[in-house]
C-alpha atoms as a PDB file:
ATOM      1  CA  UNK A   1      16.007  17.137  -7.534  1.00  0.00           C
ATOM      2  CA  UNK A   2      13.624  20.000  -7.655  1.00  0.00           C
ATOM      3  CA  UNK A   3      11.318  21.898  -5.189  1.00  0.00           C
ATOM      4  CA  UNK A   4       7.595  22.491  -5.164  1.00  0.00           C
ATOM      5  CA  UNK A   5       6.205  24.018  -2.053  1.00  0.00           C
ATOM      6  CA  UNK A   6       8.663  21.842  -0.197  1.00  0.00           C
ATOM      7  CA  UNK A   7       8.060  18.698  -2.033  1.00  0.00           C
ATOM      8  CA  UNK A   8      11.375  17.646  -3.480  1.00  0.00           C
ATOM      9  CA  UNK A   9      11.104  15.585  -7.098  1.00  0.00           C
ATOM     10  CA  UNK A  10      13.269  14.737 -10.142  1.00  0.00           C
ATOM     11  CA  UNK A  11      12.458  17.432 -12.997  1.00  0.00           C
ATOM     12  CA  UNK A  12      11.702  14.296 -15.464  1.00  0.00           C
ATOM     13  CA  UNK A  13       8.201  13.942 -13.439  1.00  0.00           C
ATOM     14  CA  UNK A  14       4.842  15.338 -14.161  1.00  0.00           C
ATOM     15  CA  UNK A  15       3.149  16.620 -11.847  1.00  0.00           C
ATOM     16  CA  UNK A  16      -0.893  17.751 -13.130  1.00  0.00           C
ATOM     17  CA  UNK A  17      -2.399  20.899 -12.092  1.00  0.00           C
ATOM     18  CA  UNK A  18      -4.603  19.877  -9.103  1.00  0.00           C
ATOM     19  CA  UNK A  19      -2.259  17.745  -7.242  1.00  0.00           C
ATOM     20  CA  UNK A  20      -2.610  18.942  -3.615  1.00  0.00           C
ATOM     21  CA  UNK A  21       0.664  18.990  -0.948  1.00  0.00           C
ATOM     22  CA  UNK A  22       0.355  19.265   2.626  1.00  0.00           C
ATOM     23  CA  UNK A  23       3.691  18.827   4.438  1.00  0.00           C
ATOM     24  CA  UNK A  24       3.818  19.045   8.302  1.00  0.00           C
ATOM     25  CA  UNK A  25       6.888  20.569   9.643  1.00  0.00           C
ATOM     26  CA  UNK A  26       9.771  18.035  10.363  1.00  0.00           C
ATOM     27  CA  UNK A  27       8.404  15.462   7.121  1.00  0.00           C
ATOM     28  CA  UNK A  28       8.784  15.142   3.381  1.00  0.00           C
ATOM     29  CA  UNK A  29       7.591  14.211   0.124  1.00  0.00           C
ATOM     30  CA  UNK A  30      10.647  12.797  -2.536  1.00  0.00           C
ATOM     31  CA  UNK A  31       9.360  11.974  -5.981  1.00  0.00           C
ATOM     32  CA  UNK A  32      11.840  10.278  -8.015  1.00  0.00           C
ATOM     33  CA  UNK A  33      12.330  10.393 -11.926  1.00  0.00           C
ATOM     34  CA  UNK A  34       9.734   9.865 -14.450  1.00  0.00           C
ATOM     35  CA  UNK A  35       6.692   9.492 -12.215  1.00  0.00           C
ATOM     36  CA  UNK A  36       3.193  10.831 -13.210  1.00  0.00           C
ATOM     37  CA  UNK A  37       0.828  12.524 -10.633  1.00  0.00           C
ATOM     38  CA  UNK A  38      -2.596  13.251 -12.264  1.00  0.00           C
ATOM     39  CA  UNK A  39      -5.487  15.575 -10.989  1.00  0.00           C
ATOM     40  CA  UNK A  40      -6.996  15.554  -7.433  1.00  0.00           C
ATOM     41  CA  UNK A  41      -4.130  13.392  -5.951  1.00  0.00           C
ATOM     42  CA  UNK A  42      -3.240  14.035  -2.267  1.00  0.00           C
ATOM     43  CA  UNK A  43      -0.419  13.300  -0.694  1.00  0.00           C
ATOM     44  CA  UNK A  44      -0.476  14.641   3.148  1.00  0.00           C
ATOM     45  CA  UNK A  45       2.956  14.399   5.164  1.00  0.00           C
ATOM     46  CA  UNK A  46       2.363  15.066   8.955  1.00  0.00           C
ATOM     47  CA  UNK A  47       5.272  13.700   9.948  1.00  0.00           C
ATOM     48  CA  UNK A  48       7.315  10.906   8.673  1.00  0.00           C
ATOM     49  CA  UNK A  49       7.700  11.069   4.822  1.00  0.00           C
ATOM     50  CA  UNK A  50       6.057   9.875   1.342  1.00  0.00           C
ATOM     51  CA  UNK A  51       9.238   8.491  -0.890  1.00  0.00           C
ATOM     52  CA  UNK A  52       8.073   7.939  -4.506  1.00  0.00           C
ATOM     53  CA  UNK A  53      10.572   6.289  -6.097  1.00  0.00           C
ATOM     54  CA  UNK A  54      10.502   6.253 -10.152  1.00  0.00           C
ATOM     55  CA  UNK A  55       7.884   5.552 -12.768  1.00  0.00           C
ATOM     56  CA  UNK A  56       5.661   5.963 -10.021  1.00  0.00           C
ATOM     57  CA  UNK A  57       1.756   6.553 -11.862  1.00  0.00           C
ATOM     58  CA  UNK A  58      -0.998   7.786  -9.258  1.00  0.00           C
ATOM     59  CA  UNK A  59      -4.619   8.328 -11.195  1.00  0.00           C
ATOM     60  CA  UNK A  60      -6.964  10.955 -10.045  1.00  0.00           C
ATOM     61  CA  UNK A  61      -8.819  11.280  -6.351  1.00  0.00           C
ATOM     62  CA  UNK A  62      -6.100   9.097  -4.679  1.00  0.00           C
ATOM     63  CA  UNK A  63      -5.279  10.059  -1.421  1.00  0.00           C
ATOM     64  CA  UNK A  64      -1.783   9.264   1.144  1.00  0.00           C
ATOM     65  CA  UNK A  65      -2.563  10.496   4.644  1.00  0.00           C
ATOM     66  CA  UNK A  66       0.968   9.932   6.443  1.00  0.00           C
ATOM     67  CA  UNK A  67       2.243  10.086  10.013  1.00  0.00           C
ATOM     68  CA  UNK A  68       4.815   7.704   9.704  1.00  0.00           C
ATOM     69  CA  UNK A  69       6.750   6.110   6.289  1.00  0.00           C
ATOM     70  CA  UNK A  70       4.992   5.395   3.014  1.00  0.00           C
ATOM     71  CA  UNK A  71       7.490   3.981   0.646  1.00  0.00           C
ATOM     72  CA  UNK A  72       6.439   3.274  -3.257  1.00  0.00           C
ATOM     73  CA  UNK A  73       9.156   1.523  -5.349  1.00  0.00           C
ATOM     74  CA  UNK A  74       9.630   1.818  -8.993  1.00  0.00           C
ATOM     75  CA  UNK A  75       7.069   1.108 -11.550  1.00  0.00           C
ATOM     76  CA  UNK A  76       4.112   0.705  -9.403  1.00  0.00           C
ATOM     77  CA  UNK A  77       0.794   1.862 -10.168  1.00  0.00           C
ATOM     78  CA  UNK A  78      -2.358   3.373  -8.373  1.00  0.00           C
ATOM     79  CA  UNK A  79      -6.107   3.177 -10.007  1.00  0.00           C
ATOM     80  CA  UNK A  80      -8.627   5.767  -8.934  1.00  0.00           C
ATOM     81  CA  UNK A  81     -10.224   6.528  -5.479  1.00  0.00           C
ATOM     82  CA  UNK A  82      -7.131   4.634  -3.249  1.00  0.00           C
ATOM     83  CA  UNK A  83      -6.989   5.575   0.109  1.00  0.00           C
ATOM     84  CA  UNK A  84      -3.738   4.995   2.536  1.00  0.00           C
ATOM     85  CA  UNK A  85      -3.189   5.671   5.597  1.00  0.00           C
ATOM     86  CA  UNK A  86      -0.031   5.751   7.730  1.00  0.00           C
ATOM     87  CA  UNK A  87       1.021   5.835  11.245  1.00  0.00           C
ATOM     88  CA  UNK A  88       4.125   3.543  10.980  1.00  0.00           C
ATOM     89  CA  UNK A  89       5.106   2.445   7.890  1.00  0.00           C
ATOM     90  CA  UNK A  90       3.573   0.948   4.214  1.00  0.00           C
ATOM     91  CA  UNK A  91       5.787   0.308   1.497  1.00  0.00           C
ATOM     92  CA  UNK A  92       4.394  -0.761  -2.124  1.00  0.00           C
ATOM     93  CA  UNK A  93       6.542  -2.927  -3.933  1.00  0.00           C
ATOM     94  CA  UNK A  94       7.989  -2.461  -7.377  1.00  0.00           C
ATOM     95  CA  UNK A  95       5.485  -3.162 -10.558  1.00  0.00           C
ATOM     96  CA  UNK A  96       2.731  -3.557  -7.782  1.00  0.00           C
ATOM     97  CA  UNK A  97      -0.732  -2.599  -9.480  1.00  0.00           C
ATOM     98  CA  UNK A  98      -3.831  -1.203  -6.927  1.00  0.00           C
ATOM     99  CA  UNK A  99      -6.831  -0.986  -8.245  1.00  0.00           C
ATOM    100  CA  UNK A 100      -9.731   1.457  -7.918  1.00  0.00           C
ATOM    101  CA  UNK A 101     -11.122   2.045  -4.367  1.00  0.00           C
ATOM    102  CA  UNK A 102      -8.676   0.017  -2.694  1.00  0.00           C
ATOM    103  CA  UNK A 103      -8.010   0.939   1.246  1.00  0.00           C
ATOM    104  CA  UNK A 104      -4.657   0.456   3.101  1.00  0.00           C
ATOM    105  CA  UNK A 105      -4.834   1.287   6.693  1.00  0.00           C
ATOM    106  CA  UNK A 106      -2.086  -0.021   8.959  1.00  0.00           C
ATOM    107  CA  UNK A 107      -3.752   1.490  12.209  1.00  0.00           C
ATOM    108  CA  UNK A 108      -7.076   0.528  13.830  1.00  0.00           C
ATOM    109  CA  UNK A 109      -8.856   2.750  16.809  1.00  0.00           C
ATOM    110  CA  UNK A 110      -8.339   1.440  20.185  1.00  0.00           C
ATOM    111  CA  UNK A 111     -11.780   0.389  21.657  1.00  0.00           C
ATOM    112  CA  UNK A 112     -10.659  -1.768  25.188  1.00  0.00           C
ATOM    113  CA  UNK A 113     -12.040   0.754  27.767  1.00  0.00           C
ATOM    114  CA  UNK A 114     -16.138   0.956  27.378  1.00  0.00           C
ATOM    115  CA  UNK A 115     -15.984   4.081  29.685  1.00  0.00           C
ATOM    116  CA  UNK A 116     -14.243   6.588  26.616  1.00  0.00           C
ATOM    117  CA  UNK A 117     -15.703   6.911  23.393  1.00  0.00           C
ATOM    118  CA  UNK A 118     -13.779   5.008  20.535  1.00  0.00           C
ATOM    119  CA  UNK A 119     -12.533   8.953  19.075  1.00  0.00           C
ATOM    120  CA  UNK A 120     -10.513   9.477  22.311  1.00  0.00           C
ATOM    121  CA  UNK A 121      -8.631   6.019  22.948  1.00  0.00           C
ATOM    122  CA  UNK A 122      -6.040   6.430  20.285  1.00  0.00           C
ATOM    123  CA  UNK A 123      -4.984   3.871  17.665  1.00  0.00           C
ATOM    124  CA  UNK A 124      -2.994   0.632  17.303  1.00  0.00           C
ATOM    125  CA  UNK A 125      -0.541   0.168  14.278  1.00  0.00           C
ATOM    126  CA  UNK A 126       1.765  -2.351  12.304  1.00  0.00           C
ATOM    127  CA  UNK A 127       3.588  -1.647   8.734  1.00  0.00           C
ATOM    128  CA  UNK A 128       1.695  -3.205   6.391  1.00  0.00           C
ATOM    129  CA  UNK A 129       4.327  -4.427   3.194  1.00  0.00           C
ATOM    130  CA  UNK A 130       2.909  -4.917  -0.078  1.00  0.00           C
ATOM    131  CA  UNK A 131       4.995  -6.955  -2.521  1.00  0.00           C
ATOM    132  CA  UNK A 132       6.445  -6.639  -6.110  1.00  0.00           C
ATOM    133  CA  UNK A 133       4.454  -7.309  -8.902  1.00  0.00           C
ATOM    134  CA  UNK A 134       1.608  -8.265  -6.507  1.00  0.00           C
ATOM    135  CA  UNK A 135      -1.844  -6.959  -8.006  1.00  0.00           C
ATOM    136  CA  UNK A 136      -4.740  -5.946  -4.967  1.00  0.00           C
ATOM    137  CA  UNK A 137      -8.280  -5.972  -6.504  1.00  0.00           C
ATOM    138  CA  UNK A 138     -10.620  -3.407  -6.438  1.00  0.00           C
ATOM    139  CA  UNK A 139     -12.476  -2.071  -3.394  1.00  0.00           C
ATOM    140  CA  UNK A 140     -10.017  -4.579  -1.415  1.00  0.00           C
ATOM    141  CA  UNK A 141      -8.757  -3.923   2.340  1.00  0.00           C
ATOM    142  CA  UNK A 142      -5.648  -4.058   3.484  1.00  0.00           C
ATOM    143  CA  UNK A 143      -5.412  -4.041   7.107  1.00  0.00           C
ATOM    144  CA  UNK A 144      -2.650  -3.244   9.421  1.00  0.00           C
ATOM    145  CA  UNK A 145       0.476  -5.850  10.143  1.00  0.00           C
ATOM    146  CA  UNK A 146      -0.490  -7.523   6.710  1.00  0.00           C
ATOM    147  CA  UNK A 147       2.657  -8.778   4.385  1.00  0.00           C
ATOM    148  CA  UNK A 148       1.574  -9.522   0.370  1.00  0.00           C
ATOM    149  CA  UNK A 149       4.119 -11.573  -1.095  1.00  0.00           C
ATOM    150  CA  UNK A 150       5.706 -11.122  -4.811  1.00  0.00           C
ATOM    151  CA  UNK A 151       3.308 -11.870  -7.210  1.00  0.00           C
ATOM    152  CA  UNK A 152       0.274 -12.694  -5.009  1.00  0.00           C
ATOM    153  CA  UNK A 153      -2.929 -11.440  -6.217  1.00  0.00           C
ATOM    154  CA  UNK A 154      -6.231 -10.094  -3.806  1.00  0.00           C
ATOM    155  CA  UNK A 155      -9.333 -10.582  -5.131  1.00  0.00           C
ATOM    156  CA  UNK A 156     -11.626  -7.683  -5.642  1.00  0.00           C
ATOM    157  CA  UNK A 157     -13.478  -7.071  -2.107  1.00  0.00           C
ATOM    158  CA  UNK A 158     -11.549  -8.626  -0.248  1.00  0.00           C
ATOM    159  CA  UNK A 159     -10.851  -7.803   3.548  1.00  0.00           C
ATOM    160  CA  UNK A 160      -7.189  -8.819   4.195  1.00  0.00           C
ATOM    161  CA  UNK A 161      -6.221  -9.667   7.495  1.00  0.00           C
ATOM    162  CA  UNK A 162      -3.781 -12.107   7.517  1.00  0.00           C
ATOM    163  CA  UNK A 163      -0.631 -12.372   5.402  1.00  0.00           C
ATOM    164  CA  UNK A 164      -0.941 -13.794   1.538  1.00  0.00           C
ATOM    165  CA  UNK A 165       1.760 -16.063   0.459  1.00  0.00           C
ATOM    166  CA  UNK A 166       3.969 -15.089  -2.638  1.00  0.00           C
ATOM    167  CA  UNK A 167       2.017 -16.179  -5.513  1.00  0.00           C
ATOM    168  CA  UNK A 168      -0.858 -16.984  -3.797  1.00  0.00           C
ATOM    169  CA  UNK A 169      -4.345 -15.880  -4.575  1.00  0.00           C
ATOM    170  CA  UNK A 170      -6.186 -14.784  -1.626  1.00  0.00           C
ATOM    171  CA  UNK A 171      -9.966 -13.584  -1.388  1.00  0.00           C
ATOM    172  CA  UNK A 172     -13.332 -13.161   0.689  1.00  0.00           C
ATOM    173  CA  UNK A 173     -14.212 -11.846   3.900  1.00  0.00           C
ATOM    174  CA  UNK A 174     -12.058 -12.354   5.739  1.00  0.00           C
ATOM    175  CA  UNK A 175      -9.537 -13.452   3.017  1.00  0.00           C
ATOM    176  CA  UNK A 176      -8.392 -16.920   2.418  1.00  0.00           C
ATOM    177  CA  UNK A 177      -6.679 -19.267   0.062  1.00  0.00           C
ATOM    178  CA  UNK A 178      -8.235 -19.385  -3.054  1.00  0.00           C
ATOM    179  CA  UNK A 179      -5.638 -20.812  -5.073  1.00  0.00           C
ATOM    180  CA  UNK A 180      -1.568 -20.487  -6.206  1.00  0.00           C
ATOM    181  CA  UNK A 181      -0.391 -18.946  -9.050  1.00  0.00           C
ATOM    182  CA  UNK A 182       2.281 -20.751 -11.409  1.00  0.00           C
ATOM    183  CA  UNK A 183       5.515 -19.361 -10.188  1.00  0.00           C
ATOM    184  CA  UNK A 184       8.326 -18.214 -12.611  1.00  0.00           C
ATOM    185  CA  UNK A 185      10.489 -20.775 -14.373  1.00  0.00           C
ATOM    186  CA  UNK A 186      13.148 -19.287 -12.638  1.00  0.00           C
ATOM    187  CA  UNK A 187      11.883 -19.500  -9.009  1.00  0.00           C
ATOM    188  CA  UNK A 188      10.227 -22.947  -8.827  1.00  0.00           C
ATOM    189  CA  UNK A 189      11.487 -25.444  -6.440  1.00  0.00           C
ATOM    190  CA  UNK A 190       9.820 -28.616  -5.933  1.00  0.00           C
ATOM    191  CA  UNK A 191       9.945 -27.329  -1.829  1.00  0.00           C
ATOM    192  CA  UNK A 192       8.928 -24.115  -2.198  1.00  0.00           C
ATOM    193  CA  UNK A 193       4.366 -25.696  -2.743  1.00  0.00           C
ATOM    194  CA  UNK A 194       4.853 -27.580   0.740  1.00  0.00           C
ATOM    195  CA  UNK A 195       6.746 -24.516   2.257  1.00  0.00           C
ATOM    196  CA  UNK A 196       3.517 -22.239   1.193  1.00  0.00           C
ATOM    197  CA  UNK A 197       0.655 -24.048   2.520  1.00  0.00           C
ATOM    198  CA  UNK A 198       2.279 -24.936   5.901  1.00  0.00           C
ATOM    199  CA  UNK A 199       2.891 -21.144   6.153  1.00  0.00           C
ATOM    200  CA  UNK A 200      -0.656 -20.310   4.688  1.00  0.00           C
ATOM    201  CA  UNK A 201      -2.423 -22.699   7.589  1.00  0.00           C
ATOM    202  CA  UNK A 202      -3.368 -19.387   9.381  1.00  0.00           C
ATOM    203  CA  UNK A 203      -4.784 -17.570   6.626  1.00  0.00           C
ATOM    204  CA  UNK A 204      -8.676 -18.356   7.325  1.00  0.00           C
END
């Protein structure tokens, strides 16, 4: 591993001109081997850390605000205009693909005394997990406390609120069932259909 203005990565990485670091003291920023950063990416560690792990590929104007853990696994991939932010933890799962203008929050505001305004009453938070070789949709939502299984699949627009099943294919506001995807020769178990939907009964 190298340094860059405290930001440790793997020399095999590229890292464009224009790619703006802002570490906190106590957190860090690892960026693992072979992973591409383009222009006007932002990765902000106030406390916690940002672990990229390798053949990571971030476009431009995508921006990680962190005050907790943001984990992305190997092979994933970030569109333009993505926004996350952090106050416990997010991880991204390997071969994941985000699309342009996607949000992941895992922290609302706190609104439950009418007396303060909403800017003063803190936040409430819950890791949001996003899993491999799961594909979120363009201007979708992720909200805080979600899970995305394997291989699910978010429609584009789509305000996520409750977990997705693995292989499922969730969409709308808020998002539901649309539909399963074929699962992997490998993985397919005649249980594994009547498993899903009794788990998916409280995705409305």
């Amino acid at each position: 591993m190298m340094g860059l203005r405290g930001v440790q990565f793997d020399s095999s990485s590229r890292i464009d001109r224009g790619v703006h670091f802002d570490i906190r003291p106590g957190s860090s920023i690892v960026i693992g081997a072979n992973c591409r950063l383009m222009p006007r990416v932002d990765l902000w560690a106030y406390a916690g850390s940002i672990v990229l792990e390798s053949d990571v590929l971030i476009r431009p104007d995508v921006f990680f605000e962190c005050h907790g853990k943001i984990t992305v696994l190997s092979d994933a991939f970030f569109n333009h205009h993505v926004f996350r932010g952090c106050r416990t933890s997010i991880t991204i799962g390997r071969n994941a693909l985000i699309a342009p203008g996607v949000v992941i929050v895992d922290s609302d505001h706190s609104y439950t005394d009418p007396n303060l305004p909403v800017s003063v009453q803190g936040f409430t938070a819950a890791p949001i997990v996003i899993g491999d070789a799961s594909w979120i949709g363009a201007n979708a939502v992720i909200t805080k406390g979600v899970t995305i299984g394997r291989g699910a699949i978010v429609a584009a627009g789509a305000v996520v609120v409750r977990d997705v099943p693995e292989y499922a294919i969730g969409g709308g506001v808020p998002a539901r069932l649309i539909k399963y995807r074929e699962r992997p020769a490998a993985e397919t178990n005649p249980s594994d259909t009547q498993v899903q939907y009794a788990v998916v009964g409280g995705m409305t």
